[in-house]
Structure formats: C-alpha cells, structure tokens
Protein backbone atom coordinates (compact mmCIF):
# COMPACT_ATOMS: atom_id res chain seq x y z
CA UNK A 1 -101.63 -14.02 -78.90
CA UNK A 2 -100.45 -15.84 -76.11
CA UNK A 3 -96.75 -16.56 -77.88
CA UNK A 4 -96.84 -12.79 -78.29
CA UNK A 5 -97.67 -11.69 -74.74
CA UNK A 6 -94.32 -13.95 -73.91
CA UNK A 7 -91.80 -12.76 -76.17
CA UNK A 8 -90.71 -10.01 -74.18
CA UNK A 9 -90.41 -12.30 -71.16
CA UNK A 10 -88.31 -14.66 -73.09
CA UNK A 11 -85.94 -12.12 -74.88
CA UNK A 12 -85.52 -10.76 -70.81
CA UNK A 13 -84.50 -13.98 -69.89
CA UNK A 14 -82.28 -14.82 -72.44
CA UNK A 15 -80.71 -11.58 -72.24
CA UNK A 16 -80.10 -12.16 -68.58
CA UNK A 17 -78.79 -15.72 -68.95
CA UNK A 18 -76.24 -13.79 -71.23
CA UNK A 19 -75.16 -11.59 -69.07
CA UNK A 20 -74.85 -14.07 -66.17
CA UNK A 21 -72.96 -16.78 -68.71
CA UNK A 22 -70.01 -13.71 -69.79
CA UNK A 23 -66.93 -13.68 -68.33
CA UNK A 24 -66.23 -11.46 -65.75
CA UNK A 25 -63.62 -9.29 -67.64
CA UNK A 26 -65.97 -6.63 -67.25
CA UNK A 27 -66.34 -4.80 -63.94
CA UNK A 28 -69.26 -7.22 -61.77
CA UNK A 29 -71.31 -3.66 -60.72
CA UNK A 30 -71.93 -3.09 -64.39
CA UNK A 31 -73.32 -7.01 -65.06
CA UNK A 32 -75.68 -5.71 -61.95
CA UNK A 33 -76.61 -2.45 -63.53
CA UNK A 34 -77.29 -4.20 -66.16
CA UNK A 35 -79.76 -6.87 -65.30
CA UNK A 36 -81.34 -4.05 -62.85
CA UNK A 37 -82.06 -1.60 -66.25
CA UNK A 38 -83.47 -4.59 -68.12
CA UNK A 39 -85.45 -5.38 -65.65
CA UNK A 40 -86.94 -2.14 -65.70
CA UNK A 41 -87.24 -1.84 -68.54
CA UNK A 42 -90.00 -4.89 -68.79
CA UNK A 43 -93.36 -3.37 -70.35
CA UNK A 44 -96.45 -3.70 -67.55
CA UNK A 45 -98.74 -3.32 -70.12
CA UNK A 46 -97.29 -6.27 -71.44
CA UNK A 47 -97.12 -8.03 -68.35
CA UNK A 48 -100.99 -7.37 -67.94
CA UNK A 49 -102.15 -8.38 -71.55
CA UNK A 50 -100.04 -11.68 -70.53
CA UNK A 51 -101.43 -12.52 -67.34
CA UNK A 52 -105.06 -11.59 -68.26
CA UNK A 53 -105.00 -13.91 -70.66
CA UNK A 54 -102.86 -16.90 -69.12
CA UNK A 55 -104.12 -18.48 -67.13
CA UNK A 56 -102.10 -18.58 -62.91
CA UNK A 57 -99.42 -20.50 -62.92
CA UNK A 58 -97.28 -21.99 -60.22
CA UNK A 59 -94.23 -19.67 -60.61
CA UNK A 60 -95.68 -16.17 -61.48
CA UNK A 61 -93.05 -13.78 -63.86
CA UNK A 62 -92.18 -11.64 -60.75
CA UNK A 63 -90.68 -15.36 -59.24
CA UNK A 64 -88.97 -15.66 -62.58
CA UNK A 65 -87.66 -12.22 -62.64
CA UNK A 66 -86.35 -12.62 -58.71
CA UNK A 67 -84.91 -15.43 -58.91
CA UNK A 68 -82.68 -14.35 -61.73
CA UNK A 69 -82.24 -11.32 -59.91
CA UNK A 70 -80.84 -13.75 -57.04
CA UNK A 71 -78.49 -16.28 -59.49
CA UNK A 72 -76.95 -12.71 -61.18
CA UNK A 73 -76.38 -11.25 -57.49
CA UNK A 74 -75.09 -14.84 -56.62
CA UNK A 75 -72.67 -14.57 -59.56
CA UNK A 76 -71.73 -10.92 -58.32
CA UNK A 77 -70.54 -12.19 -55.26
CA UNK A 78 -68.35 -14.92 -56.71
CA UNK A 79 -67.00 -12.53 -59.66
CA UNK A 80 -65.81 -10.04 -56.72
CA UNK A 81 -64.96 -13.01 -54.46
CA UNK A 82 -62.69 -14.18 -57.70
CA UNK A 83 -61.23 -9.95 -58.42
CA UNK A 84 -60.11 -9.71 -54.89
CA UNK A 85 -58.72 -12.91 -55.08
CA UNK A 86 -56.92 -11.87 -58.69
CA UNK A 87 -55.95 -8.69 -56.84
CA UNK A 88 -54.18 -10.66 -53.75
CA UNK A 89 -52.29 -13.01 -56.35
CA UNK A 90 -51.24 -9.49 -58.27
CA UNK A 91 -50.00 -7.84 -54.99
CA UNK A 92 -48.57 -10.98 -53.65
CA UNK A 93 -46.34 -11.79 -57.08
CA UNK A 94 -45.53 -7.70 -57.55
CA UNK A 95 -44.25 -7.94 -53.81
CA UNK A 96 -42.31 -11.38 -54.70
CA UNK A 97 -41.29 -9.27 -57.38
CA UNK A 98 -39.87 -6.84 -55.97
CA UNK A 99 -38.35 -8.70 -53.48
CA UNK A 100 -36.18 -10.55 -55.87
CA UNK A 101 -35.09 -8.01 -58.08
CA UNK A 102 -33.98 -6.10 -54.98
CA UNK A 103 -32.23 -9.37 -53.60
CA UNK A 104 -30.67 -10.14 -56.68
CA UNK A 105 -29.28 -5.92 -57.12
CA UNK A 106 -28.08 -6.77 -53.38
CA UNK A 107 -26.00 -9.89 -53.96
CA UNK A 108 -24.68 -8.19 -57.62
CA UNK A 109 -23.39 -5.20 -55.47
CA UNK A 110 -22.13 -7.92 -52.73
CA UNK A 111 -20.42 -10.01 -55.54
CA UNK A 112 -18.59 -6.36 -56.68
CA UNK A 113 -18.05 -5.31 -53.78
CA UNK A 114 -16.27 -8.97 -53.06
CA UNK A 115 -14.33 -9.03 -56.28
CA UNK A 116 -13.01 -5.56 -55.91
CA UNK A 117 -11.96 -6.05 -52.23
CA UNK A 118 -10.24 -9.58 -54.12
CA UNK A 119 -8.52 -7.41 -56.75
CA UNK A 120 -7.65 -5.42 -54.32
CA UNK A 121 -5.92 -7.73 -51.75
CA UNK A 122 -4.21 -9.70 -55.30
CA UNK A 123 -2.83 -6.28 -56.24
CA UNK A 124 -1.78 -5.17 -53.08
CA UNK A 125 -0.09 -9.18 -52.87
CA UNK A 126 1.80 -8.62 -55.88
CA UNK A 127 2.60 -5.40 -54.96
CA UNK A 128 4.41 -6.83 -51.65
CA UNK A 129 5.68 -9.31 -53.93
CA UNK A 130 7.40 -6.80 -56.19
CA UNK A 131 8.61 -5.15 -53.61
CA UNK A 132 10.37 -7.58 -51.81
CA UNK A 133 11.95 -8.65 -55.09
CA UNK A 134 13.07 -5.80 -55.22
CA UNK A 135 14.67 -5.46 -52.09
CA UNK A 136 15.85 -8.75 -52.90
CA UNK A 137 17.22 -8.43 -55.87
CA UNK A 138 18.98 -5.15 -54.30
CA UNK A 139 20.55 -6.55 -51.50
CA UNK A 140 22.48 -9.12 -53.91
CA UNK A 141 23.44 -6.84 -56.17
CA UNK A 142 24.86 -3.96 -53.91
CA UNK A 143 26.48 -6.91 -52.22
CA UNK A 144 30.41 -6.88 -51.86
CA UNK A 145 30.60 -10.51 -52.91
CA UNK A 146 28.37 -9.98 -56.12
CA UNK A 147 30.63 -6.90 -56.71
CA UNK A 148 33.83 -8.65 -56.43
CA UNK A 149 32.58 -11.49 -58.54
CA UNK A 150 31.10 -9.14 -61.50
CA UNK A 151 34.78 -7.54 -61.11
CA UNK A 152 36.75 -10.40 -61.25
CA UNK A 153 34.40 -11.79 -64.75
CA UNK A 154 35.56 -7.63 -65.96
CA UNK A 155 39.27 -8.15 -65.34
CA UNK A 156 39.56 -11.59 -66.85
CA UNK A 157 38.50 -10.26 -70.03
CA UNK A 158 41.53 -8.14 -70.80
CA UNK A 159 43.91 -9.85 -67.78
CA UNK A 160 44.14 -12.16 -65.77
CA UNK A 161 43.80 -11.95 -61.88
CA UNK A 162 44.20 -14.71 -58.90
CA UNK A 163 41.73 -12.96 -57.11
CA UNK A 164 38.56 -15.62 -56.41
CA UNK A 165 36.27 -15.76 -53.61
CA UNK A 166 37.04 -17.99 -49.64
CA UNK A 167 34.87 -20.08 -47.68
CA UNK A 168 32.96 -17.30 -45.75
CA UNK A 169 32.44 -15.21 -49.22
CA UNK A 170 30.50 -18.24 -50.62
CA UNK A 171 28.88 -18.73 -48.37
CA UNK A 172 27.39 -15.35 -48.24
CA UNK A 173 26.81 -15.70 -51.97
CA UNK A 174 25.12 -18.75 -51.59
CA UNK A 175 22.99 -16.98 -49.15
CA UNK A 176 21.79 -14.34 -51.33
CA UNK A 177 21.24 -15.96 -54.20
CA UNK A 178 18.89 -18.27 -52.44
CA UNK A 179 17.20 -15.61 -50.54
CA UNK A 180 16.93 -13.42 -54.33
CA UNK A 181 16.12 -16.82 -56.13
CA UNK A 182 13.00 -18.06 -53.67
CA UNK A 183 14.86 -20.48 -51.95
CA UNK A 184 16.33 -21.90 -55.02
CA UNK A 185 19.42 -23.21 -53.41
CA UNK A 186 17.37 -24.86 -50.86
CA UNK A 187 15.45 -26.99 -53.27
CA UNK A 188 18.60 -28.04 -54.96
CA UNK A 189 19.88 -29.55 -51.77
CA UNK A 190 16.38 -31.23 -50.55
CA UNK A 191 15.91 -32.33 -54.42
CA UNK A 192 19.21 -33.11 -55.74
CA UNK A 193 20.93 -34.20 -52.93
CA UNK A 194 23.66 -35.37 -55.01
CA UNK A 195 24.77 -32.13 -56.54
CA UNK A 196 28.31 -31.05 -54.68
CA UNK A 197 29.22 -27.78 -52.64
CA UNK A 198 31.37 -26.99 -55.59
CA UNK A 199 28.40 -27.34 -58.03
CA UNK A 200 25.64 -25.31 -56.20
CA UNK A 201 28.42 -22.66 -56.19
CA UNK A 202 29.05 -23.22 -60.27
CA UNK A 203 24.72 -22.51 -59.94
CA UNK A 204 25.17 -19.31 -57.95
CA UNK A 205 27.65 -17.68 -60.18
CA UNK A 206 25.26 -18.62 -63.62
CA UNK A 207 22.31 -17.14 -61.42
CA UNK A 208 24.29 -13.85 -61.04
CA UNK A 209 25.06 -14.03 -64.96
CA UNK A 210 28.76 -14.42 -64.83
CA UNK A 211 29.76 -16.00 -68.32
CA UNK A 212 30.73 -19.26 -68.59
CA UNK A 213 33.80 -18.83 -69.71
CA UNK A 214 35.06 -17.46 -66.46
CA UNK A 215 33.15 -19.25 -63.99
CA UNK A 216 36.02 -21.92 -64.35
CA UNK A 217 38.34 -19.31 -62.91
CA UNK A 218 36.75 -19.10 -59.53
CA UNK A 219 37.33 -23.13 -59.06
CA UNK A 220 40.84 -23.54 -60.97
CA UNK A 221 39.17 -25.01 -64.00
CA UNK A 222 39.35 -25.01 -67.80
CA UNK A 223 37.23 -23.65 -70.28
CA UNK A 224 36.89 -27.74 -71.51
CA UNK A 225 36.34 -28.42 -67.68
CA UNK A 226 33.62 -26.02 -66.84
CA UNK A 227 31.77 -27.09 -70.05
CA UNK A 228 31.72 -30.82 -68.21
CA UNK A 229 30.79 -29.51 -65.10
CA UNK A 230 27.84 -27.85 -66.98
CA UNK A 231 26.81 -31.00 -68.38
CA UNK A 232 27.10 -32.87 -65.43
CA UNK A 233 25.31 -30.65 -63.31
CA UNK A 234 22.38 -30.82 -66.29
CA UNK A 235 22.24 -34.46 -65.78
CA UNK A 236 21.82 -34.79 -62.24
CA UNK A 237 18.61 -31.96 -62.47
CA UNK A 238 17.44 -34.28 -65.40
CA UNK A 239 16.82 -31.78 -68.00
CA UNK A 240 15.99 -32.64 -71.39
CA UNK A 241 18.40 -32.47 -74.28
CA UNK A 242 19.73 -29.05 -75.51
CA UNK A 243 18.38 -27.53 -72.13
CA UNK A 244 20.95 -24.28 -70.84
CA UNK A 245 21.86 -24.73 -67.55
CA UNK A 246 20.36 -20.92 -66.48
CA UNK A 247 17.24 -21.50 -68.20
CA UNK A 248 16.35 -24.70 -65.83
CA UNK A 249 17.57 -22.75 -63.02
CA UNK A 250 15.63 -19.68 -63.15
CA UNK A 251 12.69 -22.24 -64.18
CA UNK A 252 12.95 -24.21 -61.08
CA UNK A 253 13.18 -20.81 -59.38
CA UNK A 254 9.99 -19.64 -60.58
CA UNK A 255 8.69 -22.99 -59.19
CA UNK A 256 10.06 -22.17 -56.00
CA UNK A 257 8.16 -18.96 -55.49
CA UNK A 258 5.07 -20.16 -56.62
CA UNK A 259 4.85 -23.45 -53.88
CA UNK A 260 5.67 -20.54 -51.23
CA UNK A 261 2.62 -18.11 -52.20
C-alpha cells in the first residue's frame, strides 16, 4: 500500500526532472506551464491516503514539490538569461553582417568607379597621343622639304634632275623627322655617337620612305654606294643579320615614345 500511495509522487518527480534536464529549444514559459499543470494536477486524495499512512517525515511532499518548483524557476531564469544572450549574438552578427556586405558593395562601386575614371584618363591619353601624331605626322608631310624630297624620288624615276636639298633644308628635315619619329634622331646622336651628319640624313630620307635607290642621289652616290652606306650604318646600330635598315629605325622609334610616356 505504501509503494502505491507513492507512485504518483514519483512519476511527478520524474516527470519534472525531465522537463528540467531538456534542452531549452523550446520556449522557457512553456517548461513553466508545464511543471505548474503537473503540479496541479497531483491527486489530494492521494496525497492524504499517503500521509495517513506514512508516517512524518523530515521533508514533507509540499517541500519536495517547492523545491522543484524553485530548481525549474532557477532553470527558467538561466534558459532566458541564455535566449537573450542568443538573441544579442544574432543581432550583433546580423549587424556585422550587414555592415560588411554594405562595406564590401561600397569599395566594389569605389574600385568601378576607380577603374572607369583609369580607362578614362588611358583613353583620353591615347587620344592626346593620337592626336599629336597626327599633327605630327601632318606637319612633316605638308612640309616643303618632305615635298621637294618625295618630288625629286618622282622625277628620278623617268629623268634625272640635279635638284637635292642645302644645309638649312636638312636641317629642317632632320627636325621633323625627329619631332614625327619621338625624338628618334636624338637618340641616334646620344646612342650612336659615331654615326655621321651624312648618315642620320641617309636615316631621315628611309624614315620618309624614299626608295633606296634614290637616296644616293641626294649625297652624289651610287646605287653600289648607298647599299654600303646601308650596311654600314646597320653595323654601327648593331642589328642582327638580315635586319632592314627602316625596320630597326621605326623599332628604335617606337622605343623612343614609349621611355617618354
């Protein structure tokens, strides 16, 4: 009789140790609910029948029952204690969150924003760059001395003509080609110091495309003559074997114009 009477006060406590052992996935105010509708729900008659025929003990069942009631609001405190806690850490890393995607959409539109203001500035470089070739490249050729020198190249190939260029009209040549070439002529003096007057002039008149087989009128040479002068004029630039003489000059020219961007 007496194991009887206590069965209902065990499966309570059990059932309460259950509830206080889960994990606290579930909402803490329903654990309380909980424990508060079991402990209702605890027979009296029950209660009665048990302590009329136990004898008093220390600890009644009401003791029991409040000091569960005191370890499950205990637990209450720490699941809610642990939720705000979970909540803080939520807010905190959404608001870290946000704060980086936002950061990282402001340096992507800075890094655009950057690299189109770059394209921009290249394009409008090489846009200058054109241009001034351009002007360049029409200031030689509506020259009077690159006139006169495509002229003379026309006549000689049906007459011949004495016609040929003085001191002052080289000179403006020179002048031209250098400015038209970017500086070309300049590097050939700093660079090969040991290329003649006569030869930088030879390099002009291949820069303006005059064929070689009347560039030897201009100086009183040859056909056999200019072919030396080529060759010698190849040596002292040190080009390799087989190299044409226009080819390393409009490469050295390209040279030229990049060391002065």
């Amino acid at each position: 009789m007496k194991s009887n009477s206590k069965l209902p006060l065990l499966l309570l406590i059990i059932s309460i140790s259950m509830l206080a052992a889960c994990e606290y996935q579930e909402e803490p105010h329903t654990r309380l609910e909980q424990v508060h509708a079991l402990l209702s729900a605890r027979p009296d008659s029950v209660n009665h029948a048990s302590l009329s025929t136990t004898p008093p003990s220390d600890t009644s069942a009401k003791d029991i029952f409040t000091a569960l009631l005191e370890l499950e609001k205990e637990f209450y405190n720490i699941a809610m204690i642990e939720h705000k806690y979970f909540i803080a850490g939520s807010l905190i890393t959404s608001i870290l969150l946000v704060g980086v995607i936002i950061s990282s959409a402001r340096y992507h539109k800075r890094h655009q924003t950057e690299h189109a203001q770059f394209d921009k500035r290249l394009a409008d470089m090489n846009n200058l760059k054109m241009q001034k070739q351009f002007r360049e490249a029409d200031e030689l050729e509506s020259s009077a001395v690159y006139h006169k020198a495509k002229d003379i190249a026309h006549t000689l190939k049906v007459a011949y003509t004495k016609d040929t260029f003085n001191e002052a009209e080289w000179q403006e040549l020179i002048r031209l080609v250098n400015v038209r070439w970017n500086g070309i002529i300049v590097d050939l003096q700093q660079q090969h110091a040991d290329l003649s007057s006569e030869e930088i002039q030879i390099c002009c008149l291949y820069l303006i495309d005059i064929p070689i087989v009347y560039i030897g009128h201009f100086h009183g040479y040859g056909r056999s003559t200019i072919y030396r002068k080529n060759k010698e004029i190849l040596s002292k630039l040190k080009a390799p074997s087989g190299a044409k003489l226009k080819d390393i000059l409009q490469e050295k020219a390209e040279k030229s114009a990049n060391n002065t961007q």
